[in-house]
Protein backbone atom coordinates (compact mmCIF):
# COMPACT_ATOMS: atom_id res chain seq x y z
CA UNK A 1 28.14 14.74 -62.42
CA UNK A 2 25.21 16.90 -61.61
CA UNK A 3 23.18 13.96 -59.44
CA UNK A 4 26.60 14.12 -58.12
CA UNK A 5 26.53 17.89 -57.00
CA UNK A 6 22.60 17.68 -55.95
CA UNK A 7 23.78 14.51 -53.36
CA UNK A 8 26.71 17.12 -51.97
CA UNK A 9 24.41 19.74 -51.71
CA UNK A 10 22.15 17.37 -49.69
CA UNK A 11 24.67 16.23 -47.24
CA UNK A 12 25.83 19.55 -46.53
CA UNK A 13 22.84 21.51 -45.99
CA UNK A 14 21.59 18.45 -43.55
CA UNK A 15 25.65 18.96 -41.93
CA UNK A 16 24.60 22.57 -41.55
CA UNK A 17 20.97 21.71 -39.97
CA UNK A 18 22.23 19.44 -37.90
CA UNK A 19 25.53 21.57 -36.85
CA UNK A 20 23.43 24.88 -36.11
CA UNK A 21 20.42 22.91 -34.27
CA UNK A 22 23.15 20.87 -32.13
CA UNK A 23 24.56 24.31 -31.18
CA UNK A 24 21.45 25.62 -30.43
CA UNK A 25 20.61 23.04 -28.58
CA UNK A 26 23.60 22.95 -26.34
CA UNK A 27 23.22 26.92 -25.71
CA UNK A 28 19.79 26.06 -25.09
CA UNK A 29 20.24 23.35 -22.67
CA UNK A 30 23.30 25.24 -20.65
CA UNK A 31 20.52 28.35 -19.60
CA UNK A 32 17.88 26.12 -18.80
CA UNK A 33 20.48 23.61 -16.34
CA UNK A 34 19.19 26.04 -13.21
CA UNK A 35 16.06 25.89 -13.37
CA UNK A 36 16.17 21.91 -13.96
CA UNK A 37 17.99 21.47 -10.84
CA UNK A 38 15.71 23.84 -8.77
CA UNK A 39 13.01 21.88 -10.15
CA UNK A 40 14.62 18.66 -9.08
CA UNK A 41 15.32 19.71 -5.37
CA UNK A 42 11.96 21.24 -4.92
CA UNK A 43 10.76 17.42 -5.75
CA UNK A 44 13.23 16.26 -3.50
CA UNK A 45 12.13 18.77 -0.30
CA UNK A 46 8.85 17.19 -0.85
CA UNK A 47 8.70 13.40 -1.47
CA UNK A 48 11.68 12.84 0.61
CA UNK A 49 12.30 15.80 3.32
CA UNK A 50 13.80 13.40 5.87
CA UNK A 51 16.85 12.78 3.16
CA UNK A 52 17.90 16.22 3.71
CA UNK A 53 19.72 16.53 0.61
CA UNK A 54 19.97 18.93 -2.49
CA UNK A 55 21.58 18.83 -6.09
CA UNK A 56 23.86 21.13 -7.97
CA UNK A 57 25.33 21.32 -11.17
CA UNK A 58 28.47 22.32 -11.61
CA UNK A 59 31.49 22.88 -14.51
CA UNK A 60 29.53 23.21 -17.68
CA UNK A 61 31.49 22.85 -20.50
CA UNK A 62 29.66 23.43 -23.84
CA UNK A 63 30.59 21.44 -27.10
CA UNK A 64 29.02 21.97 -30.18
CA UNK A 65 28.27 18.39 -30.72
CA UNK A 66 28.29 17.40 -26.64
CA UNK A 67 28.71 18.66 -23.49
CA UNK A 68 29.70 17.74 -20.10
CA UNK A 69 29.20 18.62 -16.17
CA UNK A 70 28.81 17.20 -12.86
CA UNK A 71 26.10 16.80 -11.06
CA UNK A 72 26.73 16.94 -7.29
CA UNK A 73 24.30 15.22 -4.13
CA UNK A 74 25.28 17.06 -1.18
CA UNK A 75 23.90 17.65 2.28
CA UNK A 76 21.53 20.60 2.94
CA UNK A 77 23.29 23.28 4.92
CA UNK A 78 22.34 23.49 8.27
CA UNK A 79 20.95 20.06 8.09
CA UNK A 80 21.36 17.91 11.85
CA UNK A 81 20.65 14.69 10.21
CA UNK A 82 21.86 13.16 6.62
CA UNK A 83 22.80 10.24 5.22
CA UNK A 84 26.02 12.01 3.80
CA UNK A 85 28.48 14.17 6.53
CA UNK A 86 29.10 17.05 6.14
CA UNK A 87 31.26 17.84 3.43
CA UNK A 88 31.21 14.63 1.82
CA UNK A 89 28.96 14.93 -1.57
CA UNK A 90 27.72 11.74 -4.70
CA UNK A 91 29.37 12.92 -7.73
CA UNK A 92 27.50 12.09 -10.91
CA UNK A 93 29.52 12.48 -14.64
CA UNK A 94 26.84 13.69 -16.96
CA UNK A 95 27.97 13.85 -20.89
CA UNK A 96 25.13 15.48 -23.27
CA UNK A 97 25.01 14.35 -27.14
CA UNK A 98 22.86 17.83 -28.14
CA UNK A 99 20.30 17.46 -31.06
CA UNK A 100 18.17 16.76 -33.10
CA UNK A 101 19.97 13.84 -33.95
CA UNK A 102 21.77 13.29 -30.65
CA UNK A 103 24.93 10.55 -31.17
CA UNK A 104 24.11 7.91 -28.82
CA UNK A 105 21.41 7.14 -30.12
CA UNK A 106 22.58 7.24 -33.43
CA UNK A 107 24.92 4.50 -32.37
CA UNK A 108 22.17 2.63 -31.06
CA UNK A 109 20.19 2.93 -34.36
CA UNK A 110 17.55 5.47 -33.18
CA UNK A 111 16.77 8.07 -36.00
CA UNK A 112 13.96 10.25 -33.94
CA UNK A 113 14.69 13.99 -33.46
CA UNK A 114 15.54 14.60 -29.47
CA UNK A 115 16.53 17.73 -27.68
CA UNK A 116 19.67 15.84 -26.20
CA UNK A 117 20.51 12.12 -24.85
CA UNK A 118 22.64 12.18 -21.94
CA UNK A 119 24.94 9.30 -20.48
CA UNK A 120 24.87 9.32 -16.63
CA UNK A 121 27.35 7.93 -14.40
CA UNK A 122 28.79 7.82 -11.10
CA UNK A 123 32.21 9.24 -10.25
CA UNK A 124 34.18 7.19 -7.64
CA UNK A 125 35.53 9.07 -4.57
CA UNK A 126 35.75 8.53 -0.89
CA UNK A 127 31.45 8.28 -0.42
CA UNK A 128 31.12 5.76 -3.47
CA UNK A 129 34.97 3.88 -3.05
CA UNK A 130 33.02 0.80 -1.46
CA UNK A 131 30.76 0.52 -4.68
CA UNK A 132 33.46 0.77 -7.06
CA UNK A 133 35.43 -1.89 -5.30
CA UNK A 134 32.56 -4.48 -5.47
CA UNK A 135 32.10 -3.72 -9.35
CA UNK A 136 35.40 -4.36 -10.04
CA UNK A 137 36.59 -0.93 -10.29
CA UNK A 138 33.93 0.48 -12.75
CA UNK A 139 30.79 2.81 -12.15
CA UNK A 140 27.86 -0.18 -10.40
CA UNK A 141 25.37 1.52 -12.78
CA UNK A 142 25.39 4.03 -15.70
CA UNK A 143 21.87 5.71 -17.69
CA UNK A 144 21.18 6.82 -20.76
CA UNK A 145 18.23 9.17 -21.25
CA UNK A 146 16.33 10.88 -24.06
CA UNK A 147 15.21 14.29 -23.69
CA UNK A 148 12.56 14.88 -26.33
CA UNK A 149 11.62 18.18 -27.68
CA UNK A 150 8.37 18.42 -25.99
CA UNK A 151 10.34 18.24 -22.65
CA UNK A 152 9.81 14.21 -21.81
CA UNK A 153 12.12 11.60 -20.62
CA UNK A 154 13.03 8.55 -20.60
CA UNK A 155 16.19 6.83 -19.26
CA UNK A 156 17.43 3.38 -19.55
CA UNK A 157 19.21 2.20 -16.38
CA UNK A 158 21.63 -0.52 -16.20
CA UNK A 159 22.76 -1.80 -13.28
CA UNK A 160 26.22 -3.82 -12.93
CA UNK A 161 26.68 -7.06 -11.71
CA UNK A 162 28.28 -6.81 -8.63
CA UNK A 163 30.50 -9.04 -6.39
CA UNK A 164 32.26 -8.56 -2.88
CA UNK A 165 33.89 -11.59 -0.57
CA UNK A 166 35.90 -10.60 2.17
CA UNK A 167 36.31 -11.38 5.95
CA UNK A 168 33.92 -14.49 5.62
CA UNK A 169 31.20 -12.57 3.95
CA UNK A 170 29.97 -12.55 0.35
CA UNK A 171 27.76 -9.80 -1.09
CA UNK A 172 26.72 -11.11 -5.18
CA UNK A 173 24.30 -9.19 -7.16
CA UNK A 174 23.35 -10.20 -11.33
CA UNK A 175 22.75 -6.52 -12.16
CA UNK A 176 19.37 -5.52 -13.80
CA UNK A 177 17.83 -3.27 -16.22
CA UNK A 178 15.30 -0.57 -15.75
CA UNK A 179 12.97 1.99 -17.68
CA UNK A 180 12.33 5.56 -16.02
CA UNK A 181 10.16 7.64 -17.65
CA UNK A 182 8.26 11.12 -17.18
CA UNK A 183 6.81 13.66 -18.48
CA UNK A 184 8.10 17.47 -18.81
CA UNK A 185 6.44 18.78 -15.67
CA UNK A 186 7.36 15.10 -13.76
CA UNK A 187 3.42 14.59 -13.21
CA UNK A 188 3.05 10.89 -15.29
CA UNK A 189 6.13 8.78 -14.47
CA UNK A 190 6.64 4.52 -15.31
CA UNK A 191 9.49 3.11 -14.09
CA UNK A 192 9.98 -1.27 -15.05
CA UNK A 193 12.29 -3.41 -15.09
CA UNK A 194 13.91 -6.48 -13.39
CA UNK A 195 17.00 -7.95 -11.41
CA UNK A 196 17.92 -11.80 -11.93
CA UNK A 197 19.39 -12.74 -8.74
CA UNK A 198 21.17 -11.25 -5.96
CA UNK A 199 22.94 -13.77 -2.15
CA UNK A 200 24.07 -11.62 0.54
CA UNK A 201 26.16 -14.22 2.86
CA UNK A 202 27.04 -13.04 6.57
CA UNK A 203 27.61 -13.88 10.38
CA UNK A 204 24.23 -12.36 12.49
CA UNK A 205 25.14 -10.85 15.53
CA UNK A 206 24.12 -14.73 17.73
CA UNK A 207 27.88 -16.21 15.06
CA UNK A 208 25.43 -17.98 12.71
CA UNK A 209 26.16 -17.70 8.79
CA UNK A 210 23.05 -16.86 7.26
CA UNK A 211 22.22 -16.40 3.75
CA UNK A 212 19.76 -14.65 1.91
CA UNK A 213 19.15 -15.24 -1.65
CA UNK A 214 16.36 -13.58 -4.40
CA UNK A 215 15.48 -14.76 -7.88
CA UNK A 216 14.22 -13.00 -10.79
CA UNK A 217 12.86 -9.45 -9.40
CA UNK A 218 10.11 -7.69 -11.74
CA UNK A 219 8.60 -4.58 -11.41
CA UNK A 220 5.98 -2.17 -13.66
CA UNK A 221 4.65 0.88 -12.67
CA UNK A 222 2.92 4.26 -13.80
CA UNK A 223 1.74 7.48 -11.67
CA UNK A 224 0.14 10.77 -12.18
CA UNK A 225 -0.30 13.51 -10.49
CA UNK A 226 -4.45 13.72 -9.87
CA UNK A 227 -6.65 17.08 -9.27
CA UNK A 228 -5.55 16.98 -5.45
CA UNK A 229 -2.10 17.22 -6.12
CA UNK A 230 -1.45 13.43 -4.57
CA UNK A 231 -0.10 10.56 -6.84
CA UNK A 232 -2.30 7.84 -8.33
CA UNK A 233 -1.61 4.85 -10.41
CA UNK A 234 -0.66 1.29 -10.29
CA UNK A 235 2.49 -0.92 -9.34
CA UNK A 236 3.36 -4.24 -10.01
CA UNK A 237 6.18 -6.46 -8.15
CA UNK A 238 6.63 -10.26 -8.29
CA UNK A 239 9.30 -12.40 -7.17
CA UNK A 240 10.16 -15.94 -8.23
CA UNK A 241 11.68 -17.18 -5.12
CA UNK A 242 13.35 -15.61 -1.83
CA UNK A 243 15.21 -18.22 0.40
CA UNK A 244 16.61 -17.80 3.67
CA UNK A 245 19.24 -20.46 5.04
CA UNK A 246 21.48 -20.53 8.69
CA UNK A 247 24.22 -22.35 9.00
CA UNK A 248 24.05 -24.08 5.50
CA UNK A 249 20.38 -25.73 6.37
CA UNK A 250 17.44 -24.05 4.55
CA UNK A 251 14.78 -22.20 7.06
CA UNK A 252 12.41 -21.05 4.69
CA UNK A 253 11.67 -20.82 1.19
CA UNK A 254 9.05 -18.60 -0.27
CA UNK A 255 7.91 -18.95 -4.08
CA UNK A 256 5.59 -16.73 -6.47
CA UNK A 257 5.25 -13.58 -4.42
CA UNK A 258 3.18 -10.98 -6.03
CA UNK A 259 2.30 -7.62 -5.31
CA UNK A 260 -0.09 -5.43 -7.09
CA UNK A 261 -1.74 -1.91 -5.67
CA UNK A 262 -3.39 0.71 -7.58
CA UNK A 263 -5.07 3.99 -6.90
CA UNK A 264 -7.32 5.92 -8.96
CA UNK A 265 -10.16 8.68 -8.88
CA UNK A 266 -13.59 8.03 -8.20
CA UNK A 267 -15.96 9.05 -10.44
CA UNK A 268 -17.25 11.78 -8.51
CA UNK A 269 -13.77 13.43 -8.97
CA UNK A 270 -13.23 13.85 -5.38
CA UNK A 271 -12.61 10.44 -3.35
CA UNK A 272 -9.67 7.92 -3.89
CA UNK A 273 -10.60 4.12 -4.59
CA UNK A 274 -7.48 1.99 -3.85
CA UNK A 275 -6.79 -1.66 -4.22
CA UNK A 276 -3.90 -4.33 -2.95
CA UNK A 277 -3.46 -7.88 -4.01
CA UNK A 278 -1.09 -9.89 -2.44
CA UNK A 279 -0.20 -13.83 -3.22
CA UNK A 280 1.99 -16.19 -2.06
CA UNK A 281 2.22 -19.80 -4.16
CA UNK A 282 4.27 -21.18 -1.43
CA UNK A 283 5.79 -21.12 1.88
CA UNK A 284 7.71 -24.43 3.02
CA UNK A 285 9.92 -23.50 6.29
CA UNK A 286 12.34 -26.46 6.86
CA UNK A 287 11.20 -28.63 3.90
CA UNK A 288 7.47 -28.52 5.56
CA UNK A 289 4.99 -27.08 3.10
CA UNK A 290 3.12 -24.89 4.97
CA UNK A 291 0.80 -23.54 1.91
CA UNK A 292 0.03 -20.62 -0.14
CA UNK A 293 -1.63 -17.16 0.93
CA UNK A 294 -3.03 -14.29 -0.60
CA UNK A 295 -4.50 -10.81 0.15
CA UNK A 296 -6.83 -8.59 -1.24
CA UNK A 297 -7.62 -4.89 0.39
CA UNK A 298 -9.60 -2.47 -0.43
CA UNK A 299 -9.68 1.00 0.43
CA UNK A 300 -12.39 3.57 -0.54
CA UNK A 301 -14.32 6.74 -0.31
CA UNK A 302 -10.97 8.44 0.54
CA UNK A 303 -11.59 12.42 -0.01
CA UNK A 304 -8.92 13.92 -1.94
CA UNK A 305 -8.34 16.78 -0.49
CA UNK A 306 -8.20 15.10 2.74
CA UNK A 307 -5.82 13.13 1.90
CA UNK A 308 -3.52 16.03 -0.02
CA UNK A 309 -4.17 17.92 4.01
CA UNK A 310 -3.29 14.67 5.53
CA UNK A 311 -0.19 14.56 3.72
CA UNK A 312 0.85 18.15 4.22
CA UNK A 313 0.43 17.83 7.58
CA UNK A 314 2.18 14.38 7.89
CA UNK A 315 5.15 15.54 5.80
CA UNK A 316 5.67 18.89 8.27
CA UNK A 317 5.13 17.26 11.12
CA UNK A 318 7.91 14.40 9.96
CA UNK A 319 10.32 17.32 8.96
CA UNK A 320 10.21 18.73 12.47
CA UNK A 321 11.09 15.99 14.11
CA UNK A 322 14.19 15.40 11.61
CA UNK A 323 14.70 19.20 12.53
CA UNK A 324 15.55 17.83 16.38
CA UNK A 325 19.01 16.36 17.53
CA UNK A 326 18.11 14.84 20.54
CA UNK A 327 15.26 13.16 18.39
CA UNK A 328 16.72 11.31 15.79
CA UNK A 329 19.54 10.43 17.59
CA UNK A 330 16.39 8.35 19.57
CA UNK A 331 15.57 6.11 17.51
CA UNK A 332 12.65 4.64 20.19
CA UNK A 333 11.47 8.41 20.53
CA UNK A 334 11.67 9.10 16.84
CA UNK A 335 9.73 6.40 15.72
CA UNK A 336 7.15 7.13 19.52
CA UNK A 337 6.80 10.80 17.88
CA UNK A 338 6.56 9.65 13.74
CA UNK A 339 3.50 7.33 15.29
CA UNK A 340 1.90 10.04 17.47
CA UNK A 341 2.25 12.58 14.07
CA UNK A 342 0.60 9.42 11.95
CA UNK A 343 -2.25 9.80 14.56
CA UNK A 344 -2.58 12.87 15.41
CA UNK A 345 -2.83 13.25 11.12
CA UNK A 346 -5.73 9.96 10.83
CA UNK A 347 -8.54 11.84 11.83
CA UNK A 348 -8.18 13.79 8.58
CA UNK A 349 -8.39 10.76 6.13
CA UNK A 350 -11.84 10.08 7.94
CA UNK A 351 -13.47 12.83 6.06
CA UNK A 352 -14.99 11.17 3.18
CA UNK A 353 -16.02 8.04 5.40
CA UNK A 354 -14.63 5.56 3.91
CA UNK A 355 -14.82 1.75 3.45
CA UNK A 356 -12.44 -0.68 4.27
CA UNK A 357 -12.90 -4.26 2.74
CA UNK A 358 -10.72 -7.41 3.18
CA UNK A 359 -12.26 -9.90 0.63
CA UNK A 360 -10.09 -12.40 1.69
CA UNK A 361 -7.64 -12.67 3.53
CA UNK A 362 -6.83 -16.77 2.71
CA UNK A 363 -4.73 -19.53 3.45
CA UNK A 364 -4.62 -22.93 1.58
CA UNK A 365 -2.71 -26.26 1.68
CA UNK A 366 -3.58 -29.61 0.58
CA UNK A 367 -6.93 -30.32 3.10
CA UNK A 368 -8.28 -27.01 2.36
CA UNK A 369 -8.37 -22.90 2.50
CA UNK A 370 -9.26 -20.96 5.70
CA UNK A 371 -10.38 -17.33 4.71
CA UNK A 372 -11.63 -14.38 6.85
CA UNK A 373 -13.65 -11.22 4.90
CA UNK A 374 -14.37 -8.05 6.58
CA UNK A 375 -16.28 -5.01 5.33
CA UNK A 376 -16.26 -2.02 7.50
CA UNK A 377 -17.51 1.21 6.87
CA UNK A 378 -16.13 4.26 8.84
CA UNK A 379 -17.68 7.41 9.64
CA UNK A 380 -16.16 11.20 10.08
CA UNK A 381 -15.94 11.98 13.48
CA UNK A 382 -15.82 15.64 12.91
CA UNK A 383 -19.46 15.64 12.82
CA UNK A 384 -20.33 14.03 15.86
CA UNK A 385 -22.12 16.06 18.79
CA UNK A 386 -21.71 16.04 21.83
CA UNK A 387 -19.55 14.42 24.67
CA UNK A 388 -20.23 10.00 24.30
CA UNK A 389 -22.29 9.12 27.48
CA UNK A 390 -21.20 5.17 26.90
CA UNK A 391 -18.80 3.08 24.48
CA UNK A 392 -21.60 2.57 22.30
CA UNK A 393 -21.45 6.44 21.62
CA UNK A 394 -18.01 6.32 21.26
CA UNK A 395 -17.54 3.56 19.04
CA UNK A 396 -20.69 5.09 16.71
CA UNK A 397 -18.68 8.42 16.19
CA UNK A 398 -15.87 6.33 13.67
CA UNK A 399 -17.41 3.23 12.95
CA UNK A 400 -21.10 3.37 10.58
CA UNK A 401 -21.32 -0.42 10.01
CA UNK A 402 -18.81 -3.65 10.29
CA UNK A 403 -19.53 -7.40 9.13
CA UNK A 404 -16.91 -10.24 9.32
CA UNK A 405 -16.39 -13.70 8.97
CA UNK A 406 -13.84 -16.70 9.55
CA UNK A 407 -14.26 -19.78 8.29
CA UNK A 408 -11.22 -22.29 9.19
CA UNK A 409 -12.04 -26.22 7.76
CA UNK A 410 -10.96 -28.45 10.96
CA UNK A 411 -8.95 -30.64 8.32
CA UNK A 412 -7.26 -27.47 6.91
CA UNK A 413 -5.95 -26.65 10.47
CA UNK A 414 -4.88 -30.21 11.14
CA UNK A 415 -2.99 -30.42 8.26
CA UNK A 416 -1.20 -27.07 9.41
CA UNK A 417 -0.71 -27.91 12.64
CA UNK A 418 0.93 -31.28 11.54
CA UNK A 419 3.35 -29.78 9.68
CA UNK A 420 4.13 -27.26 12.43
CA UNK A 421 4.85 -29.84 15.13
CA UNK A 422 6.86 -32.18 12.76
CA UNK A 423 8.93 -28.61 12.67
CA UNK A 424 8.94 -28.67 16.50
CA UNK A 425 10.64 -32.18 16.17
CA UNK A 426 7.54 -34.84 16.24
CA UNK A 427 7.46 -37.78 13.94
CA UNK A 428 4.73 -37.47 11.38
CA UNK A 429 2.75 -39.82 13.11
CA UNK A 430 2.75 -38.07 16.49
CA UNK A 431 2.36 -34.68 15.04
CA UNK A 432 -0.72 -35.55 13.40
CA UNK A 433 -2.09 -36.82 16.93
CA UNK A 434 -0.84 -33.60 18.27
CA UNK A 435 -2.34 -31.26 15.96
CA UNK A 436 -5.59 -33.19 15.80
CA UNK A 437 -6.06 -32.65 19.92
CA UNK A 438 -5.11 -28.80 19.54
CA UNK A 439 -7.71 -27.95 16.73
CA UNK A 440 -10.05 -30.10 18.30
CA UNK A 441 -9.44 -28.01 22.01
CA UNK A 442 -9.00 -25.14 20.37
CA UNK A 443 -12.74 -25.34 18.44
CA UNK A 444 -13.99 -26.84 22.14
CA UNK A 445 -12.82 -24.01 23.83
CA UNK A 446 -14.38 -21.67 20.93
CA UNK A 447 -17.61 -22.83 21.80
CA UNK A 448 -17.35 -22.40 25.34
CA UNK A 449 -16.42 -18.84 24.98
CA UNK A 450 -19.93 -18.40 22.62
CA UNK A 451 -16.81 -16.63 19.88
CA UNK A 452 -17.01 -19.78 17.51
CA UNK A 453 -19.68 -22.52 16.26
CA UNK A 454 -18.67 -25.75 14.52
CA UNK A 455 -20.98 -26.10 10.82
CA UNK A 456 -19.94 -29.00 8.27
CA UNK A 457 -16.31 -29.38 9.84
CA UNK A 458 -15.94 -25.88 9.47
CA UNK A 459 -14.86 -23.37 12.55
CA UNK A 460 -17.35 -20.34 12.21
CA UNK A 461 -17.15 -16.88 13.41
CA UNK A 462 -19.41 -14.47 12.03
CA UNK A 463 -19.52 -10.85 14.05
CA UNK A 464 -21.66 -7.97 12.87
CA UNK A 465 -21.97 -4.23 14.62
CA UNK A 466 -24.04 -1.06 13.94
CA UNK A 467 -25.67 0.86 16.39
CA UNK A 468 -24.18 -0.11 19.02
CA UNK A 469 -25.63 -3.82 18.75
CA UNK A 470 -23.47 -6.54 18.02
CA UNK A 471 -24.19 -9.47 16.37
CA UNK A 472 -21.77 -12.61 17.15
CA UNK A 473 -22.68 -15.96 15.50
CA UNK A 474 -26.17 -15.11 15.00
CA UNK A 475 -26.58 -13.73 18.80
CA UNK A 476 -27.31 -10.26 19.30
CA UNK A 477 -26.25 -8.23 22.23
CA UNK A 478 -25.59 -4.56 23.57
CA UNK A 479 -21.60 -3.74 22.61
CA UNK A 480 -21.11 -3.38 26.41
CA UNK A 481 -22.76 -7.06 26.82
CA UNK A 482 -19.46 -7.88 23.66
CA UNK A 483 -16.88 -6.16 25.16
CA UNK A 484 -17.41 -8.01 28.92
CA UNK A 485 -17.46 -11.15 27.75
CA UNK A 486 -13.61 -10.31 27.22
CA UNK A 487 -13.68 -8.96 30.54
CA UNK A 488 -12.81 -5.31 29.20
CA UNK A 489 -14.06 -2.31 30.85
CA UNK A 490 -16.59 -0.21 29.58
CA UNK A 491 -16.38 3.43 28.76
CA UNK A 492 -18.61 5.04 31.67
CA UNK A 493 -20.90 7.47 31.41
CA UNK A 494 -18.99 11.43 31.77
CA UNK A 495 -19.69 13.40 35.20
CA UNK A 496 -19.81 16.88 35.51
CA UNK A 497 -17.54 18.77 36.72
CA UNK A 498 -19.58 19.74 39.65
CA UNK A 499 -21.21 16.13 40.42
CA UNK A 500 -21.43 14.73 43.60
CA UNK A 501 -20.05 11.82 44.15
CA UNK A 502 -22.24 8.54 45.33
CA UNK A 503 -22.41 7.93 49.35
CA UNK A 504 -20.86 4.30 49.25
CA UNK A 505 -23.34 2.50 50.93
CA UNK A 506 -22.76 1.09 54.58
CA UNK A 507 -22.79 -2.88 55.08
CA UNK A 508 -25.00 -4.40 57.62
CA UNK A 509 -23.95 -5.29 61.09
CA UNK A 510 -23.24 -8.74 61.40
CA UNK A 511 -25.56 -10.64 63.86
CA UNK A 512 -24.82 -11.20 66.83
């Protein structure tokens, strides 16, 4: 009888703990819901001002156990340009399970203490009908995230499977799952996951059926806010297979795509090192195996706070032009003015002088791998003095040092050139003549032009500059010397404003 009593006593002093602190935590939750969405929409005006949309939370209905609102995605008042109309708002259905022991994740076994766990999903009206329709009349994805005490998230994302056939076309997606996380001030976020397969099947605009197909997407990420205020981190993305087909025959079929880029901080504390790898395991277009690729690019020396002013500047120049009617409704002039800001903007990331490597760039099939490696390292402008007298002197003012090379094996380029004129319509017989006359013209005609040599089967170019001295293929020269055997014009020397010009000089007489 009495262990009897002490086990009550247990259970309801943990029912009164865990009644007062879900209370508290709903009460808790409801005063901070303001300042979560400000928070939210100042991240928004940010990283994505050209979406010109804002968040608000609305009809808060506190439980003691749970809680519910809605969290609306609306268009910014005033705004020119949106993705939504005006008027026409995403409706998301939040429901809150308050803490410590929050009861979705009870259900789904998880004992640790949490502020809250909230289940997210999307509310079908006139903007997200369509969706709805093609998930078979239930929200296409729903979340469920953690909110620990400390203030950190995480959220588990599923995505539906989704399925759509109708006038001829077909839309078929396998849904996916996906991790967000981040941390109470949103500096250090991950987000992975993966999709299995998605086919979108329509009619292009020439009355061809083309399909597009994906297997097995994967992604894995992390990012953190460094000392400049700029992201850093690292992203992978791979994909199995992506095929593209027209009219029920198969055009091209590329296999074990991978994409990896990271960013970190130098050691100094002050420049940005970044990296991208890129591979492709195979290409075949028509059944023709045309080989496998990859990429690797380098990026140093950036200065961070060059790169935070780059930004800035990028960012308010971009929201400007959304700003302008006449310009986004252009989209040649938009995308004429979003290059000019991206220019006008460079100059800044020039700062730190950085270096630039490609180490390789490569492409391999069965007879061998052509690869071309640059390093080139830039200079910062901003220090120059002094007009440039010739295009030496303006070349010297960005560029510090560059050194390249290409080598392409003649058998590797046969072998590629076979396979594209068998896709041209030759027999395999006559493409290989074919190709074998082409690289064999094109590595003639090479030499003519002193831009390649021919070494142990191998088609060379090797180009060096500093200086304003080139060196091609072991040959140096002047730049100016470089630049004419391309028949380019040179940069000419700058006249004053107040320099006469020359007296053209008077032919002879002819003889009589």
């Amino acid at each position: 009888m009495k262990k009897t009593l002490v086990a009550a006593g247990i259970i309801v002093a943990l029912g009164v703990v865990w009644t007062g602190g879900a209370w508290y935590t709903g009460k808790q939750l409801e005063s901070r819901l303001a300042e979560i969405v400000n928070d939210a929409n100042a991240q928004i005006k940010h990283n994505a001002p050209e979406a010109n949309v804002e968040l608000s939370a609305q009809g808060y209905q506190r439980g003691l156990f749970s809680s519910h609102f809605t969290l609306h995605i609306k268009p910014v008042d005033g705004a020119t340009n949106t993705w939504l109309k005006p008027g026409q708002n995403i409706v998301l259905q939040e429901t809150v399970d308050h803490g410590p022991f929050p009861l979705a994740q009870l259900k789904s076994f998880s004992l640790a203490p949490a502020m809250a766990s909230v289940h997210t999903q999307l509310v079908n009206n006139d903007v997200t009908k369509a969706l709805f329709d093609i998930a078979k009349g239930k929200s296409p994805f729903y979340a469920e995230t953690r909110i620990g005490y400390d203030g950190d998230t995480r959220s588990d994302i599923t995505l539906l499977p989704l399925s759509s056939e109708k006038e001829g076309e077909k839309v078929a997606f396998s849904g996916g799952q996906f991790r967000f996380s981040a941390d109470k001030e949103g500096n250090a976020l991950t987000l992975s996951g993966e999709a299995q397969s998605g086919l979108v099947d329509a009619v292009n605009e020439y009355g061809q059926r083309v399909q597009l197909s994906f297997n097995q997407l994967k992604t894995d990420g992390k990012s953190e806010i460094a000392a400049f205020n700029e992201r850093t981190g690292s992203q992978k993305l791979s994909l199995d297979k992506l095929s593209i087909s027209v009219e029920n025959k198969e055009l091209a079929v590329l296999e074990g795509m991978n994409l990896t880029a990271k960013s970190d901080v130098a050691d100094d504390k002050k420049n940005i090192n970044s990296q991208l790898d890129y591979t492709i395991n195979s290409l075949k277009v028509q059944g023709q195996d045309l080989g496998s690729g990859n990429l690797t690019l380098k990026v140093g020396h950036i200065d961070g706070q060059a790169w935070h002013q780059f930004s800035e500047q990028y960012n308010a120049q971009t929201r400007a032009l959304m700003a302008q009617p006449d310009v986004v409704q252009n989209p040649e002039l938009y995308q004429q003015k979003a290059t000019e800001a991206f220019l006008n903007a460079v100059p800044l990331l020039l700062k730190g002088e950085p270096v630039i490597t490609v180490a390789p760039l490569s492409w391999k099939n069965a007879k061998g791998e052509a690869t071309f490696n640059l390093s080139l390292f830039l200079k910062d402008p901003s220090t120059a003095t002094g007009a440039p007298q010739t295009l030496a002197d303006e070349v010297d003012r960005t560029v510090k040092s560059l050194d390249g090379k290409l080598v392409i094996p003649v058998d590797m380029a046969t072998e590629l050139m076979t396979q594209v004129a068998k896709l041209e319509g030759y027999q395999q017989d006559e493409a290989a003549k074919l190709a074998n006359q082409q690289v064999k013209g094109l590595a003639a005609m090479g030499q003519m032009f002193r831009i390649t040599t021919l070494e142990n089967n191998n088609i060379l170019t090797s180009l060096q500059y500093t200086n304003g001295q080139v060196t091609l293929n072991g040959e140096k020269m002047p730049l100016e010397e470089f630049v004419g055997m391309f028949g380019l014009p040179s940069l000419q020397p700058a006249q004053p404003d107040n320099a006469v010009p020359p007296v053209p000089e008077v032919p002879p007489a002819p003889q009589q």
